[in-house]
Structures are given as structure tokens and as C-alpha cells.
Protein backbone atom coordinates (compact mmCIF):
# COMPACT_ATOMS: atom_id res chain seq x y z
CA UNK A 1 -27.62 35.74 -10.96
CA UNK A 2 -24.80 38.33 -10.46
CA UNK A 3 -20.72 37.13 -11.12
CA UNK A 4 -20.61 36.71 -7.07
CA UNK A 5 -23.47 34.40 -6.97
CA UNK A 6 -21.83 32.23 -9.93
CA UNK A 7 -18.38 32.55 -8.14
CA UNK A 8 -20.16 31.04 -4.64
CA UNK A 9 -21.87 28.18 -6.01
CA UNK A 10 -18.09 27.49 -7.41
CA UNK A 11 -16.60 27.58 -4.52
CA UNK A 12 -19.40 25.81 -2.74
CA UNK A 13 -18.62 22.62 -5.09
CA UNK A 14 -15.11 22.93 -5.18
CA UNK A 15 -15.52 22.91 -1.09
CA UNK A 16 -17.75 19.73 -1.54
CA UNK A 17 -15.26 17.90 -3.83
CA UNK A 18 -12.14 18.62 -1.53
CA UNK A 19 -14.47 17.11 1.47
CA UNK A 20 -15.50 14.34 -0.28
CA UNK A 21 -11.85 13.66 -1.98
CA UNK A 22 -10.09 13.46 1.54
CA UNK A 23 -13.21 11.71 3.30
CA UNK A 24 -12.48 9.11 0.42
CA UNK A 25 -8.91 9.19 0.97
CA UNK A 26 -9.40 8.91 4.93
CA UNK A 27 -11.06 5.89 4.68
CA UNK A 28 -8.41 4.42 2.62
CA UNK A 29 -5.92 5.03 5.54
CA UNK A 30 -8.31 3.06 7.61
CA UNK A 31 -8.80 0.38 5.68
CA UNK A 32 -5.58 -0.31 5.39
CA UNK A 33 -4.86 0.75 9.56
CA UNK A 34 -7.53 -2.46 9.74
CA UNK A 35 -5.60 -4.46 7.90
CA UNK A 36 -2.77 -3.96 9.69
CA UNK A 37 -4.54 -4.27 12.56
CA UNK A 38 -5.65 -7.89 12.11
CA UNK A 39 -2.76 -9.64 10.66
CA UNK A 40 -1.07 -7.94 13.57
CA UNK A 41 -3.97 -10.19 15.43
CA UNK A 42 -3.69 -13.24 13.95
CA UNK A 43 -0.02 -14.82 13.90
CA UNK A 44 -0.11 -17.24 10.41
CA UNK A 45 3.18 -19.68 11.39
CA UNK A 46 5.14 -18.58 8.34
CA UNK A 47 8.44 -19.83 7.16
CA UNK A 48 10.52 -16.95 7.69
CA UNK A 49 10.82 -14.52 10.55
CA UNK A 50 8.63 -11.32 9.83
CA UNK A 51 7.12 -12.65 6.55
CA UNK A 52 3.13 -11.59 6.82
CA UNK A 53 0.49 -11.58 4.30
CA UNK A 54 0.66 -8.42 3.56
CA UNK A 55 -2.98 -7.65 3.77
CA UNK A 56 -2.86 -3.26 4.07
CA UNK A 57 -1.47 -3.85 0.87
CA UNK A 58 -4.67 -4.58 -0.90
CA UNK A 59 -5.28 -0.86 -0.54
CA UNK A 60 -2.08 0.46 -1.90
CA UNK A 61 -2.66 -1.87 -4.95
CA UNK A 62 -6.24 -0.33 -5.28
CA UNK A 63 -5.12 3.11 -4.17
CA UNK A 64 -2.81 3.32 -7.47
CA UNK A 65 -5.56 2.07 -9.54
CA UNK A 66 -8.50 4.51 -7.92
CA UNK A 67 -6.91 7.55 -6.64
CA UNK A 68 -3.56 8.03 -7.93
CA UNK A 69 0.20 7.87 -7.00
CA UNK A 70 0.60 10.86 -4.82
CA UNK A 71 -2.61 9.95 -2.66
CA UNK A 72 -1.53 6.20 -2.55
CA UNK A 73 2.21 7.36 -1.10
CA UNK A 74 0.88 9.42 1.41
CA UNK A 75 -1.61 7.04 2.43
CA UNK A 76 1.00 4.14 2.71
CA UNK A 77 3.17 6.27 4.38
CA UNK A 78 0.18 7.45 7.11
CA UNK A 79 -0.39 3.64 7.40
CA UNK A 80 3.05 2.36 8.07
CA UNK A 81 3.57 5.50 10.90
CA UNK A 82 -0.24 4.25 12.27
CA UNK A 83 0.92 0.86 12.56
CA UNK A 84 4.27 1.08 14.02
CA UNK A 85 3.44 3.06 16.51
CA UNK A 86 0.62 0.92 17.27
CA UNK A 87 1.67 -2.72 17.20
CA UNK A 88 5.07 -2.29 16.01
CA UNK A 89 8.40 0.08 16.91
CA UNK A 90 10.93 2.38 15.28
CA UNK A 91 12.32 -0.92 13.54
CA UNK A 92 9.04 -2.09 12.34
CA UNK A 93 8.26 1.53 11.36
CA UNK A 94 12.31 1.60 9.55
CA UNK A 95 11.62 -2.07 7.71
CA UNK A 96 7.80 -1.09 6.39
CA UNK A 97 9.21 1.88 5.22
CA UNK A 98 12.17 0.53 3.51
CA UNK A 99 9.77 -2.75 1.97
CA UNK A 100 7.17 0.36 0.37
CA UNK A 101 9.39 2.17 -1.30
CA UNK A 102 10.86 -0.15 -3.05
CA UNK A 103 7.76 -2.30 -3.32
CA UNK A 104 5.74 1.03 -4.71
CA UNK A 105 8.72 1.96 -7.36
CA UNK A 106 8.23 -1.08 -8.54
CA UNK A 107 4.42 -1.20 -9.14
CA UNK A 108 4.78 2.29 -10.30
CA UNK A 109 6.80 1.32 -12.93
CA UNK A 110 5.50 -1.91 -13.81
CA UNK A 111 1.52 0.16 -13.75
CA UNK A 112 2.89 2.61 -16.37
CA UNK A 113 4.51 0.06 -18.72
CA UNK A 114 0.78 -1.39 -18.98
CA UNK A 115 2.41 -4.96 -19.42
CA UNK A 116 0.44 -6.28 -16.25
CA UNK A 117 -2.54 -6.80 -15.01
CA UNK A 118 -2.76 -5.58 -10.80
CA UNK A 119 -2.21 -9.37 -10.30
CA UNK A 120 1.45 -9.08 -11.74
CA UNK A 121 1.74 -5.62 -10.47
CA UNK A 122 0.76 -6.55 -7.16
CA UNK A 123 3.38 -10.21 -6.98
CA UNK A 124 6.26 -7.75 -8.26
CA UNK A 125 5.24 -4.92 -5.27
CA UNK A 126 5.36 -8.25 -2.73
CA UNK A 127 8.78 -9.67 -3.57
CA UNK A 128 10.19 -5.82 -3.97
CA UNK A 129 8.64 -5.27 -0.42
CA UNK A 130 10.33 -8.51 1.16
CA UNK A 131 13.89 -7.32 -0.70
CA UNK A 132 13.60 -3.86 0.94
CA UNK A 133 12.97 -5.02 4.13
CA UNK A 134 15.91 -7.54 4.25
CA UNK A 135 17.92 -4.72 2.55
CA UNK A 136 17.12 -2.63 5.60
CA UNK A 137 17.70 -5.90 8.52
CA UNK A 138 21.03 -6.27 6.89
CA UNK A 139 21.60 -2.70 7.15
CA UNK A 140 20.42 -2.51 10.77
CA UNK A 141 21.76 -6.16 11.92
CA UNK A 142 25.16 -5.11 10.05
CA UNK A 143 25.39 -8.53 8.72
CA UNK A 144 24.37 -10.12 5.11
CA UNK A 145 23.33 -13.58 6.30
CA UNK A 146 19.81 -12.11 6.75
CA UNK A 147 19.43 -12.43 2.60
CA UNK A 148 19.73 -16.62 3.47
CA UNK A 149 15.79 -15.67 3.75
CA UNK A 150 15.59 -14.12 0.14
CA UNK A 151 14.64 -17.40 -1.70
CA UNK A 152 11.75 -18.06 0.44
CA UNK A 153 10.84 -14.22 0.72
CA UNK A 154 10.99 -13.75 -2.88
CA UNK A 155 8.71 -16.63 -3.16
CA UNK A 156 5.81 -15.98 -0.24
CA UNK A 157 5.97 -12.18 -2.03
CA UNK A 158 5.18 -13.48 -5.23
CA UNK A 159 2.53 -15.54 -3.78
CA UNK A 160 0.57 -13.23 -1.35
CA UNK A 161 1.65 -10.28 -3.62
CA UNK A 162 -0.42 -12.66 -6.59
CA UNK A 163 -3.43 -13.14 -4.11
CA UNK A 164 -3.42 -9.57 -2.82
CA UNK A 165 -3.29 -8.07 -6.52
CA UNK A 166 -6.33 -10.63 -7.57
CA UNK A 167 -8.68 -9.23 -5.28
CA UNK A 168 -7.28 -5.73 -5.42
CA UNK A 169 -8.45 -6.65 -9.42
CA UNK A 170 -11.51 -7.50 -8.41
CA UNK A 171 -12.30 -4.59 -5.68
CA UNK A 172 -10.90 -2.38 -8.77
CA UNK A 173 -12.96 -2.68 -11.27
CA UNK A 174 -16.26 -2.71 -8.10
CA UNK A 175 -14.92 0.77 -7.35
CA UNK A 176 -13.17 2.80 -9.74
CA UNK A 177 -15.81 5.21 -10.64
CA UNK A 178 -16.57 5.63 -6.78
CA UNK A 179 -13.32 6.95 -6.49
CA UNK A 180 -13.85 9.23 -9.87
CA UNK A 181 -14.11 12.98 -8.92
């Protein structure tokens, strides 16, 4: 087998890995486009205007278990532009946006201390979600009154957040070493 021969079958795998890495990656982004798509279907009565279960976010908390923080941001980030324009609008898109980032600094930082289990990671990403979201409505609205809702938000994120990072736990552990490259 000549150097050219070794350096093809190289490249050949490399080529395979890529494929397979983004195919895995892709259906990530739909999976959580799904999501999205039915709690956008089914309206749960909720105490507070825009509070949702928060169901796409079962695959950020297993996309920064599985795949890693740069390919869990840009799949959040493909999701929340998927859904807004979607079932949502530029607001939507703007409040999404603003609940992620702060929601994913905080599970970032709470996965690398190693104090919690994706159950705690997951209830502190929920109630950082609902406080950048009414961060960004009293931005837009121009008035603070919207954090009146913050008791009740801080709450409901804690408990979805909880329920979402439980079976994110248990989808973990089914499917780390699928996601293992």
C-alpha cells in the first residue's frame, strides 16, 4: 500500500466522521424544531403569559451532555430562528434568544462546577431562561412591572426545568456513546 493509498483511506474516514457528526447534529435541530413544534400545538393554560414547558429544551440539556457546548449553541440558536419564524415573530425570536443565553451560561457554568446532576442543571437553565426573557419584555415593553411575573416564573422554571433535566438524565446516559465519535 503506497503513502497515497494510506492518505485516502484517511481522508475517506475523516469524510465519514464529518457526515456522520453533522447528520447527528441535524437531527438534534429537529428534535428540538419538534418540540417546538408541539407545545406550539398544544396551549397548557399556564399561570403566566408566555410561560411554556419548555420541551426543545430537553435537547439542549442532552446536547451539552452528548455533543458539546459549541454544537449545543449553534443548535439552540438554529432552533430558536426555526421556530420563530415558524410559529412565532421577531419578538418571540428576540425573547427565546434573550431566555438561552442566559439560561445556557448558566448550565454551562453550573455543568463545569460538577456540583449537579442534569436535573439541577437543567431547573437552574429554566428559571435563568424565564429571567432573560422578562429581562428582554421589560426591555422591549419599556416598563419593569413585567418582573410582577418573576415569582411565579422563577418557580414553573424550576419545575419544568427539574422535569426536563430528569429525562434529559435519563435519555443521557441511553445515548452518550451514540453521540461518541
Amino acid at each position: 500500500m503506497t503513502r497515497r493509498d494510506t492518505s485516502a483511506k484517511r481522508g475517506g474516514k475523516r469524510t465519514a466522521q464529518k457526515a456522520e457528526h453533522m447528520g447527528k447534529r441535524g437531527m438534534l435541530v429537529a428534535l428540538a424544531f419538534i418540540f417546538s413544534y408541539i407545545e406550539a400545538l398544544i396551549p397548557i393554560p399556564m399561570p403566566a403569559p408566555g410561560m411554556k414547558l419548555g420541551l426543545a429544551n430537553l435537547v439542549t440539556i442532552v446536547g451539552l451532555y452528548t455533543v458539546g457546548l459549541k454544537d449545543t449553541c449553534i443548535i439552540t440558536l438554529i432552533r430558536i430562528l426555526l421556530a420563530g419564524f415558524t410559529f412565532g415573530n421577531a419578538f418571540s425570536m428576540w425573547y427565546s434568544f434573550s431566555g438561552a443565553v442566559l439560561s445556557l451560561g448558566i448550565m454551562i457554568g453550573l455543568k463545569a462546577v460538577k456540583w449537579f446532576s442534569p436535573m439541577g442543571v437543567s431547573a437552574a437553565g429554566g428559571v435563568g431562561h424565564n429571567i432573560g426573557q422578562l429581562l428582554a419584555a421589560a426591555v422591549v415593553v419599556e416598563n419593569a412591572g413585567v418582573l410582577y411575573y418573576l415569582p411565579i416564573l422563577m418557580a414553573g422554571g424550576v419545575i419544568a426545568g427539574g422535569a426536563i433535566g430528569l429525562l434529559g438524565g435519563m435519555v443521557i446516559r441511553r445515548t452518550e456513546r451514540l453521540f461518541r465519535l
